[in-house]
PDB file of N, CA and C in Angstrom:
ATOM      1  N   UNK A   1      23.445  -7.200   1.167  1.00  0.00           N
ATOM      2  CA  UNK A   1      22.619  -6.031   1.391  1.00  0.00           C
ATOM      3  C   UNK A   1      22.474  -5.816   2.888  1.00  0.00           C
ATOM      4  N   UNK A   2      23.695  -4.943   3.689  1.00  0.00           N
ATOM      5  CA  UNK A   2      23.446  -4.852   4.769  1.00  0.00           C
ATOM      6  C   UNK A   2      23.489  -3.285   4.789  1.00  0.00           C
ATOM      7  N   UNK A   3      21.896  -2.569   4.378  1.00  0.00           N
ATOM      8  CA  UNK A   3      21.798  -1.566   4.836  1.00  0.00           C
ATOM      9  C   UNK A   3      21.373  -0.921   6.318  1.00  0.00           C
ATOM     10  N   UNK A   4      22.007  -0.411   7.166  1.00  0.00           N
ATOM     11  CA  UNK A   4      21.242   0.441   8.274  1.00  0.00           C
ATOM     12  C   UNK A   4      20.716   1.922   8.439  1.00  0.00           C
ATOM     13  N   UNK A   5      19.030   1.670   8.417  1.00  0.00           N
ATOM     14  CA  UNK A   5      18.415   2.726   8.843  1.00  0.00           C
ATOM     15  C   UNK A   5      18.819   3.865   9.505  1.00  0.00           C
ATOM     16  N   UNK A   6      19.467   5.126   9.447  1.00  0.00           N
ATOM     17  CA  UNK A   6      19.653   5.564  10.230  1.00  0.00           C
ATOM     18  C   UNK A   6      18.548   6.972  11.141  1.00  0.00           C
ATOM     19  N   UNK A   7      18.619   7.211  12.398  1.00  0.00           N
ATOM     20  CA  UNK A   7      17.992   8.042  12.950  1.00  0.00           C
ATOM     21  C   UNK A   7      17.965   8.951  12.220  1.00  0.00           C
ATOM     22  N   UNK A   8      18.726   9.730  11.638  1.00  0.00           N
ATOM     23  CA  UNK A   8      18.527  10.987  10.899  1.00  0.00           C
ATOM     24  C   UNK A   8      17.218  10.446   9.777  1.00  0.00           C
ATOM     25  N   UNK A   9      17.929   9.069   9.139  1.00  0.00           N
ATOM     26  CA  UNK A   9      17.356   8.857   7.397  1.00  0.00           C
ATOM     27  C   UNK A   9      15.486   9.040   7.904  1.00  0.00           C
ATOM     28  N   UNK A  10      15.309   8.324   9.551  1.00  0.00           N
ATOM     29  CA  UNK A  10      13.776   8.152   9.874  1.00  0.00           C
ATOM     30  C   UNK A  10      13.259   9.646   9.863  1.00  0.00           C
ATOM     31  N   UNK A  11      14.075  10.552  10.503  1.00  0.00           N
ATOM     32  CA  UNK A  11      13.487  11.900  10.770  1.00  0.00           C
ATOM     33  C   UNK A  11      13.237  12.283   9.557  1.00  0.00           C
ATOM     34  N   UNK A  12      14.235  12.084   8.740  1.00  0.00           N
ATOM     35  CA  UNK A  12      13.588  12.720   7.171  1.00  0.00           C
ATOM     36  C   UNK A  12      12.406  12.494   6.268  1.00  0.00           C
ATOM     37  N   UNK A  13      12.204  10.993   6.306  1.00  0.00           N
ATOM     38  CA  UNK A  13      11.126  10.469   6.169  1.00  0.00           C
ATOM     39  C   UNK A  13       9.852  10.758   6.489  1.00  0.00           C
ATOM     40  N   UNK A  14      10.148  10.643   8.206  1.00  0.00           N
ATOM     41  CA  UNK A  14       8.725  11.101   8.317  1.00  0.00           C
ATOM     42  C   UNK A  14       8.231  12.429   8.887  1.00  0.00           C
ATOM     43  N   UNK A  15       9.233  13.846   7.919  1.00  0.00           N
ATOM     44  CA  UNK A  15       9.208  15.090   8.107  1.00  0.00           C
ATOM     45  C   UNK A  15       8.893  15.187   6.257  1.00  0.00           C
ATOM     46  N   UNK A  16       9.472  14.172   5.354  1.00  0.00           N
ATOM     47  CA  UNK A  16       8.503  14.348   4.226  1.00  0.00           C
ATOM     48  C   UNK A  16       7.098  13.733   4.106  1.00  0.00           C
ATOM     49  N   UNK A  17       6.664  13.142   4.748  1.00  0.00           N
ATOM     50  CA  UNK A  17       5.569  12.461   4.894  1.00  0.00           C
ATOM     51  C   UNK A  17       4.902  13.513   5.578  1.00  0.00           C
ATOM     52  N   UNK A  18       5.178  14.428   6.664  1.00  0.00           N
ATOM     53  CA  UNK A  18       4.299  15.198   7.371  1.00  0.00           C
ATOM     54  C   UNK A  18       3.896  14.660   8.658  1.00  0.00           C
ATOM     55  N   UNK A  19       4.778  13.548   9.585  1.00  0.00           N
ATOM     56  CA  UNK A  19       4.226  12.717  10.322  1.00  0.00           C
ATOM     57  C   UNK A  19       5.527  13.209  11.480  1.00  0.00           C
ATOM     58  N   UNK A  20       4.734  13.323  12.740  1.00  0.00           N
ATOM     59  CA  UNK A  20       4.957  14.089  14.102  1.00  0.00           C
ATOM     60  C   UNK A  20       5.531  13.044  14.666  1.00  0.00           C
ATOM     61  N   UNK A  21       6.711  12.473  14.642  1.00  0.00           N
ATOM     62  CA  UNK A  21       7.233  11.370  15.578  1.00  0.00           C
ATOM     63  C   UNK A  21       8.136  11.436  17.078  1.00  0.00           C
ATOM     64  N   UNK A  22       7.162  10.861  17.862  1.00  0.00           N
ATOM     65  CA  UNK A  22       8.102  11.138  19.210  1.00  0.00           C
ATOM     66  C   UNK A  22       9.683  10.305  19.568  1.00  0.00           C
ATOM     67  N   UNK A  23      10.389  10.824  20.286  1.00  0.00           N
ATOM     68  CA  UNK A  23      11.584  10.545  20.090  1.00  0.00           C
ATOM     69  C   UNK A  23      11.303   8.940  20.596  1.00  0.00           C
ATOM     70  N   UNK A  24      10.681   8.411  21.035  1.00  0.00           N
ATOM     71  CA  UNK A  24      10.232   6.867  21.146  1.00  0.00           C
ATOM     72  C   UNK A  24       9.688   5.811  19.906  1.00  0.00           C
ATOM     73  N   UNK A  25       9.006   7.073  18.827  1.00  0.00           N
ATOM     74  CA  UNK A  25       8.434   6.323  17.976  1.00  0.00           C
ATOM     75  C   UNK A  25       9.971   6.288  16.952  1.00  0.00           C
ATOM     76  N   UNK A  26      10.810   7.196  17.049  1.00  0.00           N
ATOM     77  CA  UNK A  26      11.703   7.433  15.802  1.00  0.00           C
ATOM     78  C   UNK A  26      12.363   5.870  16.412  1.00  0.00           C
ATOM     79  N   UNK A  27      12.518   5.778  17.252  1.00  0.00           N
ATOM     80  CA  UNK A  27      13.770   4.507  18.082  1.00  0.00           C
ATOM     81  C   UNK A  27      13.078   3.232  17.188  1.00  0.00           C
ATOM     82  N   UNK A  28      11.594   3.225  17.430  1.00  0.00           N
ATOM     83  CA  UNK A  28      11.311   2.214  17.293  1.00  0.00           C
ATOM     84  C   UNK A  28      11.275   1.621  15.606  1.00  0.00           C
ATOM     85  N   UNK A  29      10.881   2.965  15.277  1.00  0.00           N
ATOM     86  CA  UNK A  29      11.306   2.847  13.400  1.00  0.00           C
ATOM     87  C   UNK A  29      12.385   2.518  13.247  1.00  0.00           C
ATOM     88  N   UNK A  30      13.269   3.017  13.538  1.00  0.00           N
ATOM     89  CA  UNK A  30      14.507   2.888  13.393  1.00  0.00           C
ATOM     90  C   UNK A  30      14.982   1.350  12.978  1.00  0.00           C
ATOM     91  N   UNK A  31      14.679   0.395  14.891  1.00  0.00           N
ATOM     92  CA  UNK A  31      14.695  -0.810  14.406  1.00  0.00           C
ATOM     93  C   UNK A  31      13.959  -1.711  13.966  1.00  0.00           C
ATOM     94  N   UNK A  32      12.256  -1.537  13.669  1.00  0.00           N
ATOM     95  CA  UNK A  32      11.567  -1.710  12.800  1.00  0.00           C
ATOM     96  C   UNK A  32      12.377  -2.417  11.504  1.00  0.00           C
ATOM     97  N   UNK A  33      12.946  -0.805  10.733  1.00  0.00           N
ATOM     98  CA  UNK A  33      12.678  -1.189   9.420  1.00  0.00           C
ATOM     99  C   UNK A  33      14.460  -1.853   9.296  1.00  0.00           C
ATOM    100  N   UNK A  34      15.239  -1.505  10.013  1.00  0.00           N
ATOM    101  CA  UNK A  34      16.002  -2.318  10.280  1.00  0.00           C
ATOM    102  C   UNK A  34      15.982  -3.995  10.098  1.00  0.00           C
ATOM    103  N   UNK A  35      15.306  -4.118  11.167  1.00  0.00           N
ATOM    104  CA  UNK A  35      14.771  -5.798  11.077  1.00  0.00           C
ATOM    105  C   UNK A  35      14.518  -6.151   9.896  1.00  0.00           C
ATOM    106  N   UNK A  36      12.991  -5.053   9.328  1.00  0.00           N
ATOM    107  CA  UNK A  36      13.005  -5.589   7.673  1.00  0.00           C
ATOM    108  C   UNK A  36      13.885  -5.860   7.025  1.00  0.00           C
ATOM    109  N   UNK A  37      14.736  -4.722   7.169  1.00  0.00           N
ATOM    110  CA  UNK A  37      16.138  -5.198   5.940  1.00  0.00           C
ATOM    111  C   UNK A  37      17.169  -6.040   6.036  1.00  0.00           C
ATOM    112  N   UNK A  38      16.707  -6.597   7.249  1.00  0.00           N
ATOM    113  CA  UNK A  38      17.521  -7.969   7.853  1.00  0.00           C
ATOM    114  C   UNK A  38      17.062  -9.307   7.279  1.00  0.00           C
ATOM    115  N   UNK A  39      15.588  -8.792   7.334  1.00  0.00           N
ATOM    116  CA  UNK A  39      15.428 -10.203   6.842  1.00  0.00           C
ATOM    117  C   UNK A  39      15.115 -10.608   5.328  1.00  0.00           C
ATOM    118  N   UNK A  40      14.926  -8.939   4.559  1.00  0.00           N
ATOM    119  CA  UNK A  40      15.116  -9.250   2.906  1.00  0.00           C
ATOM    120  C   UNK A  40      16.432  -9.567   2.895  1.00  0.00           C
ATOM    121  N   UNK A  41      17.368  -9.310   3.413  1.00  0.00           N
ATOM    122  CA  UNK A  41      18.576  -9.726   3.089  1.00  0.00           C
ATOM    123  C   UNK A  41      18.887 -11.041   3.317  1.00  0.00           C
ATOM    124  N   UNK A  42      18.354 -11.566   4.635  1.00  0.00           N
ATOM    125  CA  UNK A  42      18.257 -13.161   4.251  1.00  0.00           C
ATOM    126  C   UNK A  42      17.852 -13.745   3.609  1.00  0.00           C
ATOM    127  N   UNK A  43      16.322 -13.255   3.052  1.00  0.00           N
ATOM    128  CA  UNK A  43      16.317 -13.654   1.619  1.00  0.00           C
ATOM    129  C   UNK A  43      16.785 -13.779   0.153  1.00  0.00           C
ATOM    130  N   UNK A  44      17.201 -12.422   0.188  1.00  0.00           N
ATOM    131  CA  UNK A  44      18.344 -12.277  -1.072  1.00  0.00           C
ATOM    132  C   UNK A  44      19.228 -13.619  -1.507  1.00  0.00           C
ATOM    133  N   UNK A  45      19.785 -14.200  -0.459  1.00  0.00           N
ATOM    134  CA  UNK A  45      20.596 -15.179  -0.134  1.00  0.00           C
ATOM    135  C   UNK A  45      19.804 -16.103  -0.643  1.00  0.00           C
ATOM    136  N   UNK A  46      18.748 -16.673  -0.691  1.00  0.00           N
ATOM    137  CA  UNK A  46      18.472 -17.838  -1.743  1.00  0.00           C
ATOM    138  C   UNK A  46      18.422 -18.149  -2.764  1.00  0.00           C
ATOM    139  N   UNK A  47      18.503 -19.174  -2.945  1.00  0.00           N
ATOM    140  CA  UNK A  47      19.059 -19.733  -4.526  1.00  0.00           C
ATOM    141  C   UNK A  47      17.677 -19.515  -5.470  1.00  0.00           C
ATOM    142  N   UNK A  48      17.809 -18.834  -6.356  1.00  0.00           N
ATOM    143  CA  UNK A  48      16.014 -18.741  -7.021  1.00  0.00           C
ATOM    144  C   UNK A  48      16.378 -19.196  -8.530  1.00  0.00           C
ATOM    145  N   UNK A  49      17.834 -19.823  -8.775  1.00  0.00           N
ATOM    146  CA  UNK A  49      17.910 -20.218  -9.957  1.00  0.00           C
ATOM    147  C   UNK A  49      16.633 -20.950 -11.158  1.00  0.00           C
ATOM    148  N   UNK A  50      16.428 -21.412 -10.211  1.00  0.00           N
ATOM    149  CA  UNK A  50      15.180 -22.925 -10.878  1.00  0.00           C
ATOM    150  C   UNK A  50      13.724 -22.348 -10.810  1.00  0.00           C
ATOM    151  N   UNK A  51      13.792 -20.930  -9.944  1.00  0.00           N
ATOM    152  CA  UNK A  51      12.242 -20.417 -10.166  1.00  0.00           C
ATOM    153  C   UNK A  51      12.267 -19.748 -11.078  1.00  0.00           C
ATOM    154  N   UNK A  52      10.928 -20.169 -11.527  1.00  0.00           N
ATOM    155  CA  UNK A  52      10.639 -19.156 -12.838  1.00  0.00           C
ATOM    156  C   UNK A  52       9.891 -17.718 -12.211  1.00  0.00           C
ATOM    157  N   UNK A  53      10.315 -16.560 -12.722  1.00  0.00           N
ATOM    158  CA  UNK A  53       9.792 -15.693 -12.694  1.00  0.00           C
ATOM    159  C   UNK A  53       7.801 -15.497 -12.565  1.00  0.00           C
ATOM    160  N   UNK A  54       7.238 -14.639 -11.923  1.00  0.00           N
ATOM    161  CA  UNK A  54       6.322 -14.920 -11.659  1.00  0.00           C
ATOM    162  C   UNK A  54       5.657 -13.372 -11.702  1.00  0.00           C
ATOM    163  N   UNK A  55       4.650 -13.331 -12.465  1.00  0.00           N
ATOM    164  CA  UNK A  55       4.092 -11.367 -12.116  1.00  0.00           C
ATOM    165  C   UNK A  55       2.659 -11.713 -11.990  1.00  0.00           C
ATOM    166  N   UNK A  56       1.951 -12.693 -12.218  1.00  0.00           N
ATOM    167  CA  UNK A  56       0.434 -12.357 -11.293  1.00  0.00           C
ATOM    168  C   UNK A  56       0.401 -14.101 -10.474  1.00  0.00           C
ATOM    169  N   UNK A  57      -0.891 -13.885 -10.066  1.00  0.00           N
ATOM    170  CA  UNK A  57      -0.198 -15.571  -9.343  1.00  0.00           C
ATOM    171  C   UNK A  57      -2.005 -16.264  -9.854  1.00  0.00           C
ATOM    172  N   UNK A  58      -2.381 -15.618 -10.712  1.00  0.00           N
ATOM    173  CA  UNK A  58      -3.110 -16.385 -11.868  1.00  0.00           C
ATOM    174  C   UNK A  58      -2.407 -17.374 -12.649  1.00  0.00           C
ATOM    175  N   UNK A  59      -1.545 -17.009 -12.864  1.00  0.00           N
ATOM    176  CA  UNK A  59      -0.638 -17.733 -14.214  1.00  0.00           C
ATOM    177  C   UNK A  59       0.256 -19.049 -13.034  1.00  0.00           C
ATOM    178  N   UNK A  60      -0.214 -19.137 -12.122  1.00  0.00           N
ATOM    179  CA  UNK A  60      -0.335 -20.110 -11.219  1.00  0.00           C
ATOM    180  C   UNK A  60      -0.573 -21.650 -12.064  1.00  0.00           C
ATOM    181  N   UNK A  61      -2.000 -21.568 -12.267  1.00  0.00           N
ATOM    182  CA  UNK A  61      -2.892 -22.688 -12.989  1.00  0.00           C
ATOM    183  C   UNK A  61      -2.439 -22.355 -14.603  1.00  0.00           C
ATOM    184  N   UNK A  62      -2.426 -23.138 -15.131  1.00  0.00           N
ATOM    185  CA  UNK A  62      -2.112 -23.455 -16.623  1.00  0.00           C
ATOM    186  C   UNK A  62      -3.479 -22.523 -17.275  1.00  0.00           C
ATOM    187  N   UNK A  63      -3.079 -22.532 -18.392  1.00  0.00           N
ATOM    188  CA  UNK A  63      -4.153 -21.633 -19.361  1.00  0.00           C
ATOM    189  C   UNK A  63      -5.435 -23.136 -19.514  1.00  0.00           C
ATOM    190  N   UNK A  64      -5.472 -23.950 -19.464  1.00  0.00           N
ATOM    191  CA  UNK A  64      -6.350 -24.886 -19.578  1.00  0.00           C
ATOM    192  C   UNK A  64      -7.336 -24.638 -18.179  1.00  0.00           C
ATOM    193  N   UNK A  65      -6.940 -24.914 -17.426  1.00  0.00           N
ATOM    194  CA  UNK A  65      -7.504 -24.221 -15.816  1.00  0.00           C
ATOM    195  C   UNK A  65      -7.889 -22.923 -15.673  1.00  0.00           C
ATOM    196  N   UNK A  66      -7.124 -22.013 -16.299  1.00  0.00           N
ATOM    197  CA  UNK A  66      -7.531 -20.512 -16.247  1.00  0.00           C
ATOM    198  C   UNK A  66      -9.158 -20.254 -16.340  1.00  0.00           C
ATOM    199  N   UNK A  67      -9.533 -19.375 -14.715  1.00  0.00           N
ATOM    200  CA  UNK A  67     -10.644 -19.166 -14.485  1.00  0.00           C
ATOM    201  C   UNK A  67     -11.100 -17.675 -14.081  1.00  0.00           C
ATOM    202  N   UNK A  68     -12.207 -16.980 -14.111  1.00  0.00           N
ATOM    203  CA  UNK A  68     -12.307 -15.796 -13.710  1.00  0.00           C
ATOM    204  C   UNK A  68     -12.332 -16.411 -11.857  1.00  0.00           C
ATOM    205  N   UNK A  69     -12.683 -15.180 -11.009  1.00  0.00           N
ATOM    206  CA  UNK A  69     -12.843 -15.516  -9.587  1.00  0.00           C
ATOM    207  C   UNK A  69     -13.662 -15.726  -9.717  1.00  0.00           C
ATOM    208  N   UNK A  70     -14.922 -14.807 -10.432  1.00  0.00           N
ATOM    209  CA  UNK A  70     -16.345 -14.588 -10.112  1.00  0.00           C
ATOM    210  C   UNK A  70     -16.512 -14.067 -11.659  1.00  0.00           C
ATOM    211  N   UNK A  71     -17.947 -14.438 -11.582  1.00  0.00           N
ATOM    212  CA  UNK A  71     -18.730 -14.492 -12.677  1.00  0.00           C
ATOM    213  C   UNK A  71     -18.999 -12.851 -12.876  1.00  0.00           C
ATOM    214  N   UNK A  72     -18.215 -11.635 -14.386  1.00  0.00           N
ATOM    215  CA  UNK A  72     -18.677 -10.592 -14.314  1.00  0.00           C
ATOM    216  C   UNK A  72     -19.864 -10.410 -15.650  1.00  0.00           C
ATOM    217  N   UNK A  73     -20.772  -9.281 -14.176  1.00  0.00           N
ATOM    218  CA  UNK A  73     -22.221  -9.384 -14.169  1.00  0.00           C
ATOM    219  C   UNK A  73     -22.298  -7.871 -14.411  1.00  0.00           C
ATOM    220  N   UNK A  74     -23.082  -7.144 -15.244  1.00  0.00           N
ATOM    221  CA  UNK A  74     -23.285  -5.996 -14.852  1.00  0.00           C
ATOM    222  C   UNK A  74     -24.945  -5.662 -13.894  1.00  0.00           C
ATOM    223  N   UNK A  75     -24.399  -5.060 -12.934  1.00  0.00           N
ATOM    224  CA  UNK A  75     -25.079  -4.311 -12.538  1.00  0.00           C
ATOM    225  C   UNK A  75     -25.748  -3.379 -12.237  1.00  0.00           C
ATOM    226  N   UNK A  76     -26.695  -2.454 -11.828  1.00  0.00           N
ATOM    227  CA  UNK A  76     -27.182  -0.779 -11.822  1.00  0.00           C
ATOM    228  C   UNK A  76     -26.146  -0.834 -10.698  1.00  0.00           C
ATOM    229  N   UNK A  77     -25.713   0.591 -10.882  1.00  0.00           N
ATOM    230  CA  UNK A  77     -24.936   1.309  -9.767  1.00  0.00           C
ATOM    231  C   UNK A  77     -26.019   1.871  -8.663  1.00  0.00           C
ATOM    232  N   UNK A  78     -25.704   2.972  -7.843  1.00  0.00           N
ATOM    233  CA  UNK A  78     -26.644   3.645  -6.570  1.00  0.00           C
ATOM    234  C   UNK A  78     -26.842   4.960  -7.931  1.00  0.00           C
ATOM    235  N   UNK A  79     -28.366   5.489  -7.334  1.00  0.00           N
ATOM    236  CA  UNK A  79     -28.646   6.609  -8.139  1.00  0.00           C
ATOM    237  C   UNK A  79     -27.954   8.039  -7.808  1.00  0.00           C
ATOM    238  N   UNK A  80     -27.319   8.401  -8.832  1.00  0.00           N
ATOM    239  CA  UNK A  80     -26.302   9.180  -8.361  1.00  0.00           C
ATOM    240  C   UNK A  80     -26.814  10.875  -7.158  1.00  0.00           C
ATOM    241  N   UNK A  81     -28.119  10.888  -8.035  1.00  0.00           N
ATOM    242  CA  UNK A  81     -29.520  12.032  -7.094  1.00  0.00           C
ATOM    243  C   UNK A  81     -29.336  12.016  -5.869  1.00  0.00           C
ATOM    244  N   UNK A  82     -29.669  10.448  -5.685  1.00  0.00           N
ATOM    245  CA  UNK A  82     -30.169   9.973  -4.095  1.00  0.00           C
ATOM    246  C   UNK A  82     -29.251   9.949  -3.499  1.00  0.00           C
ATOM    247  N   UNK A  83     -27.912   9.470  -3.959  1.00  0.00           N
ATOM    248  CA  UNK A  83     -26.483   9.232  -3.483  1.00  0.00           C
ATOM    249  C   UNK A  83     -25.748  10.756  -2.823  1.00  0.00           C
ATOM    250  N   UNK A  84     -26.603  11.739  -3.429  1.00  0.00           N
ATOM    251  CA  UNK A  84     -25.883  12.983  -3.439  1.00  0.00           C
ATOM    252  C   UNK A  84     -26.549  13.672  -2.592  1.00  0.00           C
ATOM    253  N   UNK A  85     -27.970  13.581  -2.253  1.00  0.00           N
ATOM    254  CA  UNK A  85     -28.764  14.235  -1.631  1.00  0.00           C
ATOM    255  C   UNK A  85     -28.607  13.819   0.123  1.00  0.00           C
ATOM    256  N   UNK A  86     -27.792  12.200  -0.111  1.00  0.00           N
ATOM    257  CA  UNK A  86     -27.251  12.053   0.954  1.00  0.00           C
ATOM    258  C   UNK A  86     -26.776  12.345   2.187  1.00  0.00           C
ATOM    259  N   UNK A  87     -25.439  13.255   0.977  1.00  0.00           N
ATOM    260  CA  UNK A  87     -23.891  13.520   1.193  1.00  0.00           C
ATOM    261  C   UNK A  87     -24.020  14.094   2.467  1.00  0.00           C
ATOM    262  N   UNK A  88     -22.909  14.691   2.893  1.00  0.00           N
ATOM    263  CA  UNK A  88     -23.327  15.964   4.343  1.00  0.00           C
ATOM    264  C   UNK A  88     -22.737  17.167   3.642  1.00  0.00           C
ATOM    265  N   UNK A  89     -22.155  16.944   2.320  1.00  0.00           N
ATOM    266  CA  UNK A  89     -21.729  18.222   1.227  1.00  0.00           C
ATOM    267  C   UNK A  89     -20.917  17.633   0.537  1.00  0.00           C
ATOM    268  N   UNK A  90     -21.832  18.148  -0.702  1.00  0.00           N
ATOM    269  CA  UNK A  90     -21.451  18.159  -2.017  1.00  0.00           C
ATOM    270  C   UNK A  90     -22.019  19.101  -3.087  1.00  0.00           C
ATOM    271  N   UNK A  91     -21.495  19.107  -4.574  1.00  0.00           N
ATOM    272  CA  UNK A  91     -21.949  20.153  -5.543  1.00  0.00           C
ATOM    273  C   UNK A  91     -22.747  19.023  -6.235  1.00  0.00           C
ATOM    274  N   UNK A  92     -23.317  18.776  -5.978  1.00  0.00           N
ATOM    275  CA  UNK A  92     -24.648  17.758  -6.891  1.00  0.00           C
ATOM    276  C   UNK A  92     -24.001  16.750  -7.747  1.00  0.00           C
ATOM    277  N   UNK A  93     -22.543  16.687  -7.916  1.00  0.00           N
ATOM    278  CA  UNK A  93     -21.998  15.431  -8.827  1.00  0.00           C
ATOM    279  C   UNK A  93     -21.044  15.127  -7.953  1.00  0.00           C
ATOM    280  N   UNK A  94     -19.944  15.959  -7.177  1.00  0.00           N
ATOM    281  CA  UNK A  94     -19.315  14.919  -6.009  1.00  0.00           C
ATOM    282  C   UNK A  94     -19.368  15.563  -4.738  1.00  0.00           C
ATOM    283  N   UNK A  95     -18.646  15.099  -4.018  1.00  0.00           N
ATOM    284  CA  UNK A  95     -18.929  14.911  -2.546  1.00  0.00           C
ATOM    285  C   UNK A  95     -17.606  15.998  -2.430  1.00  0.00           C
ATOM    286  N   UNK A  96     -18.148  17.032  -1.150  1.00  0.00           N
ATOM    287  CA  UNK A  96     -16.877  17.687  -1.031  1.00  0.00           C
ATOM    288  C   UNK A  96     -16.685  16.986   0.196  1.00  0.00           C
ATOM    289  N   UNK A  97     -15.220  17.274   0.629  1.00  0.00           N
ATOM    290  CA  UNK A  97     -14.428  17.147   1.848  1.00  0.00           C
ATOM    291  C   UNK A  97     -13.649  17.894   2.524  1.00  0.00           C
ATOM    292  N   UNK A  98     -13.404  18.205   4.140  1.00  0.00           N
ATOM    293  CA  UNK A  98     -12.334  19.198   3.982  1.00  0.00           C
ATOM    294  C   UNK A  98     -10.912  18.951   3.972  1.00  0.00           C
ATOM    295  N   UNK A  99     -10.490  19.935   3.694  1.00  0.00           N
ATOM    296  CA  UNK A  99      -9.011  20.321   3.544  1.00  0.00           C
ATOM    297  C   UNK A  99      -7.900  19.436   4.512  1.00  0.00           C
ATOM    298  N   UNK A 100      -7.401  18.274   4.822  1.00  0.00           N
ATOM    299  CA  UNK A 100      -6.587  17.964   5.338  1.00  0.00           C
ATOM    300  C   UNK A 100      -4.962  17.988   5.619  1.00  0.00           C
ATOM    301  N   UNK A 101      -4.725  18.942   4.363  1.00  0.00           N
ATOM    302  CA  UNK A 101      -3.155  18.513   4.445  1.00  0.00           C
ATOM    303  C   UNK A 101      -3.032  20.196   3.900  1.00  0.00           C
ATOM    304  N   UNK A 102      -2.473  20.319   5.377  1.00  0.00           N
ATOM    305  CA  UNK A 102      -1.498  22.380   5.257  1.00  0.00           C
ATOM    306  C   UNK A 102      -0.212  22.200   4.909  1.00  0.00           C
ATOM    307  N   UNK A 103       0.250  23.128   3.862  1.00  0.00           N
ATOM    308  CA  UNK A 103       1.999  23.167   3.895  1.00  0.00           C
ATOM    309  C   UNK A 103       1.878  24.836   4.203  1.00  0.00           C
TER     310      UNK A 103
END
């Protein structure tokens, strides 16, 4: 897996993302993510025959050991009134915000 990043592939990226990159920051992405893929690829390269597959890292400890983190407790939440009367704007159930993202 020897992919290279290319200058164009960064501009595209972060012209779908919406992100203003100076011709210094594109360089530096560039070899950024480069590097990354240098070094998953050195990883690739190890032998993972003998590992077992792994999807939470609970299943770490044996089911005999299996523990919560923390003890779940219910609690009262914040009153949603007071929470709202707060806000700096909202419609009495959520919070507005403004508009950040123009196409």
């Amino acid at each position: 897996m020897s992919s290279n990043v290319t200058k164009e592939e960064v501009e595209r990226v972060a012209e779908l993302a919406h992100l203003n990159l100076t011709p210094e920051e594109t360089g530096s992405m560039v070899h950024d993510l480069n590097a990354i893929l240098d070094y998953v690829a050195q990883l690739d390269q190890l032998d993972t025959t003998m590992v077992e597959p792994l999807a939470q890292v609970s299943e770490l400890n044996s089911a005999s050991e299996a523990r919560p983190l923390r003890d779940d407790v219910i609690s009262p939440s914040l009153d949603r009134a007071e929470v709202m009367s707060e806000a700096p704007d909202s419609n009495g159930s959520f919070f507005r915000v403004p508009k950040v993202i123009e196409r």
